[in-house]
C-alpha atoms as a PDB file:
ATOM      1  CA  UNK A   1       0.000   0.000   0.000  1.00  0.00           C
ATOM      2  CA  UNK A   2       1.021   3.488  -0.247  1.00  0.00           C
ATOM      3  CA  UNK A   3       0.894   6.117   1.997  1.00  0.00           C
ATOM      4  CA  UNK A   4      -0.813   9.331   1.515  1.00  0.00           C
ATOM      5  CA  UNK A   5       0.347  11.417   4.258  1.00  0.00           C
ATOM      6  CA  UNK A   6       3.455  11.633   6.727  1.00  0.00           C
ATOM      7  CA  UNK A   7       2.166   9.386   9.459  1.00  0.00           C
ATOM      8  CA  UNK A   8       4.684   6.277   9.985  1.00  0.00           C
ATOM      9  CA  UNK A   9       3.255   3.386   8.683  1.00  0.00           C
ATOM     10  CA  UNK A  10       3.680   0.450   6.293  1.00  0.00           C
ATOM     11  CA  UNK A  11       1.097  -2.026   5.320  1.00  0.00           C
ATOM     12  CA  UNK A  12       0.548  -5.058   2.840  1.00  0.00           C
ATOM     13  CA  UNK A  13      -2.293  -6.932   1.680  1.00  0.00           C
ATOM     14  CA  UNK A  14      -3.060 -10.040   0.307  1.00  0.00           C
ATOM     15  CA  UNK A  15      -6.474 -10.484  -1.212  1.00  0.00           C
ATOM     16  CA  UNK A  16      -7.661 -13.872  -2.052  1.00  0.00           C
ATOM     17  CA  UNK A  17     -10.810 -14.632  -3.932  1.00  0.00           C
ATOM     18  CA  UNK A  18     -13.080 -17.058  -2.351  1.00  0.00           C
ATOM     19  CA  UNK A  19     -16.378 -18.369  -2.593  1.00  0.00           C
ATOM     20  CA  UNK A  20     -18.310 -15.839  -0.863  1.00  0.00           C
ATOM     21  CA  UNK A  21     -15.867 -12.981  -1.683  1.00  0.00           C
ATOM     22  CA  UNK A  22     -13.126 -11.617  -0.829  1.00  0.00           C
ATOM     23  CA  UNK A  23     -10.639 -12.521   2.357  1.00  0.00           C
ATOM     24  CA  UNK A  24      -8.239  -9.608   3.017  1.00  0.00           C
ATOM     25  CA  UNK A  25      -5.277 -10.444   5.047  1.00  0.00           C
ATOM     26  CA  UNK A  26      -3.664  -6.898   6.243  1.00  0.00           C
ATOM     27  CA  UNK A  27      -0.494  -6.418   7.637  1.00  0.00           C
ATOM     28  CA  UNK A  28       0.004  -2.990   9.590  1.00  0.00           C
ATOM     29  CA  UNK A  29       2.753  -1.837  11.220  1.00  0.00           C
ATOM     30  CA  UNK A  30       3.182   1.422  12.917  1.00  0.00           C
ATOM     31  CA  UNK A  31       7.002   2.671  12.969  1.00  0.00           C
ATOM     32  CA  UNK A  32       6.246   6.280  15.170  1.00  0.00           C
ATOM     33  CA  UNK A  33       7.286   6.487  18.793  1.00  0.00           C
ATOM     34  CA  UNK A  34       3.940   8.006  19.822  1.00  0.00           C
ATOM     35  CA  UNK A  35       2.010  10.985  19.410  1.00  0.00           C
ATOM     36  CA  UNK A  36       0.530  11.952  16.357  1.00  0.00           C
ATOM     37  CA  UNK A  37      -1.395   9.015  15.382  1.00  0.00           C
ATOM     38  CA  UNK A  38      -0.438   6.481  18.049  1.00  0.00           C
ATOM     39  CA  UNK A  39      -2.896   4.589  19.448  1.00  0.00           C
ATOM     40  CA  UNK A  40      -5.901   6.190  16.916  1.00  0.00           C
ATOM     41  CA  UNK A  41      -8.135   3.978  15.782  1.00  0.00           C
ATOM     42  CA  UNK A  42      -8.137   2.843  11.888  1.00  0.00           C
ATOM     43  CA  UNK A  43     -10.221   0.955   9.048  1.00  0.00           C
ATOM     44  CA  UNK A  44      -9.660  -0.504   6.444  1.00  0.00           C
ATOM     45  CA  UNK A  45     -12.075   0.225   3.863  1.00  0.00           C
ATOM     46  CA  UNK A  46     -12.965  -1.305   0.309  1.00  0.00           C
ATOM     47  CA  UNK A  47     -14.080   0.735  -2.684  1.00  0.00           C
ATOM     48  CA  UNK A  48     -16.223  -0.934  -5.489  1.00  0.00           C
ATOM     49  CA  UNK A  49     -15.929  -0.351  -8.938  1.00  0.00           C
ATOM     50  CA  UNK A  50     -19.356   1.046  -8.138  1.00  0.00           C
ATOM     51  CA  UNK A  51     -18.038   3.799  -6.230  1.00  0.00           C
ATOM     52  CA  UNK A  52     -19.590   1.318  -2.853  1.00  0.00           C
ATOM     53  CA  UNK A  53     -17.523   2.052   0.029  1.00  0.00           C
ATOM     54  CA  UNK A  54     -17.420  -0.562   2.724  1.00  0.00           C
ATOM     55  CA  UNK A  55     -15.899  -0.647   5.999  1.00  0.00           C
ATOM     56  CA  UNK A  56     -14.438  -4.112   6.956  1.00  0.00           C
ATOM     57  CA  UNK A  57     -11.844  -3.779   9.913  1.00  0.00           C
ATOM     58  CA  UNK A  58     -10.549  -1.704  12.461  1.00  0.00           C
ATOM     59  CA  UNK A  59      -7.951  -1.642  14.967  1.00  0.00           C
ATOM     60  CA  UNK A  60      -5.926   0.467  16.770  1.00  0.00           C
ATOM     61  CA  UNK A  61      -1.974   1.435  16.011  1.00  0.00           C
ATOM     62  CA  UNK A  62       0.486   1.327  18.815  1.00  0.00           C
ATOM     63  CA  UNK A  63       3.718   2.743  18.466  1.00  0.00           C
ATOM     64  CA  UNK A  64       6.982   0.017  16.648  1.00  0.00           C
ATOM     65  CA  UNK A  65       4.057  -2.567  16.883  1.00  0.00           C
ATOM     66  CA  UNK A  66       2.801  -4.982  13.874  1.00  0.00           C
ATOM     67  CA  UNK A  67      -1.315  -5.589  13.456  1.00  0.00           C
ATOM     68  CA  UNK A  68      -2.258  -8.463  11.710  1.00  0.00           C
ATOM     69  CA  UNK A  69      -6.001  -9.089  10.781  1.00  0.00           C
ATOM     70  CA  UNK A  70      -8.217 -10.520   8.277  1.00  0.00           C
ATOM     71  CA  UNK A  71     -11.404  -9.017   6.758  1.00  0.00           C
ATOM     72  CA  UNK A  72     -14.025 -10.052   4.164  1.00  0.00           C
ATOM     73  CA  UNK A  73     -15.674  -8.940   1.868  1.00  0.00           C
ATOM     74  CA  UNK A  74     -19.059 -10.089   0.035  1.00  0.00           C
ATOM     75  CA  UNK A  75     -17.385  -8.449  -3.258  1.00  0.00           C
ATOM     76  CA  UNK A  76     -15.781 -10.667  -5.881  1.00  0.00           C
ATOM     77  CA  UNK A  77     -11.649  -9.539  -6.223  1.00  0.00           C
ATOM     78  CA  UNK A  78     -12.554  -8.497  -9.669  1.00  0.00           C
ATOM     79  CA  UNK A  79     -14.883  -5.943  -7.957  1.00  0.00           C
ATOM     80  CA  UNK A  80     -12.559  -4.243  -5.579  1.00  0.00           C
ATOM     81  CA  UNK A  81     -11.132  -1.490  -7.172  1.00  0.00           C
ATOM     82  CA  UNK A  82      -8.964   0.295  -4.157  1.00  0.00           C
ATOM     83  CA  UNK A  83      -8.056  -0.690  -0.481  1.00  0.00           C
ATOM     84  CA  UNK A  84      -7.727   2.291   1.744  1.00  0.00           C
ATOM     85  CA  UNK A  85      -6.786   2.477   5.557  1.00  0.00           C
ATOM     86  CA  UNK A  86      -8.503   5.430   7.175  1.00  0.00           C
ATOM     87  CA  UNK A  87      -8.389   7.428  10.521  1.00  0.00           C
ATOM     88  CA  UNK A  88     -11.707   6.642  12.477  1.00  0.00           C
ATOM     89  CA  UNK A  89     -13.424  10.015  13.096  1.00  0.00           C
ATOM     90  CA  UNK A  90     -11.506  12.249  10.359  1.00  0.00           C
ATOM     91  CA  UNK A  91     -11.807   9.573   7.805  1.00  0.00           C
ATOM     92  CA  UNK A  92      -8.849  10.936   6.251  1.00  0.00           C
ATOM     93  CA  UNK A  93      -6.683   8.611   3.848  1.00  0.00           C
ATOM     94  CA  UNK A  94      -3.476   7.331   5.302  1.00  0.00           C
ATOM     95  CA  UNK A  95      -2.450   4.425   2.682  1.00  0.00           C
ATOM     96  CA  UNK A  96      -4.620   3.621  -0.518  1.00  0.00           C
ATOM     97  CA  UNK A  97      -3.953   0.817  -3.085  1.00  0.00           C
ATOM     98  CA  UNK A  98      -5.442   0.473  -6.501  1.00  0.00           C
ATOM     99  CA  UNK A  99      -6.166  -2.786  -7.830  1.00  0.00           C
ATOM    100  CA  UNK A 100      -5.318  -3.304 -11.580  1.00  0.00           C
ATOM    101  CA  UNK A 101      -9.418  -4.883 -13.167  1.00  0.00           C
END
C-alpha cells in the first residue's frame, strides 16, 4: 500500500478470492514512537468499482508494533477497485492501493 500522508506506517495486503468474496489479510505496522497518530483507531475500507464504500476492519496502532487481521468482503476480487486504511473520526486517507481490473 502506499501512503498518503506523513504518518509512519507500512502495510501489505493479500487479497484472495473465495467463494463468498473476498478474504483480506492486512499487515500494519506502525514505525512512530507516539504521538501523532499512536494509538488512533483505523479501518480498512474497500471501494467498489461502483463507487460502494465498505468498511471491513478496524484496529488500533500502537507505536513500533505490527497488526495483523483478516477481513471479508461479500465483493468478488474483480470488484474491488482500491483498499484504503482510514483514521476513524476524520476519515482521512493514510495508505490507498489500486487494484489493476
Amino acid at each position: 500500500m502506499q501512503a498518503t500522508s506523513d504518518i509512519p506506517l507500512e502495510a501489505t495486503a493479500e487479497l484472495t478470492e473465495v467463494g463468498w468474496g473476498t478474504r483480506i489479510d492486512l499487515e500494519c505496522i506502525y514505525g512512530g514512537s507516539g504521538g501523532g497518530y499512536a494509538d488512533w483507531p483505523y479501518e480498512l475500507y474497500v471501494i467498489g468499482r461502483d463507487g460502494a464504500e465498505e468498511a471491513v476492519s478496524s484496529w488500533r496502532a500502537r507505536p513500533r508494533t505490527t497488526a495483523q487481521l483478516s477481513a471479508v468482503t461479500a465483493l468478488d476480487l474483480g470488484g474491488i477497485e482500491t483498499l484504503e486504511i482510514r483514521a476513524v473520526g476524520s476519515g482521512q486517507v493514510l495508505m490507498r492501493v489500486e487494484l489493476s481490473g
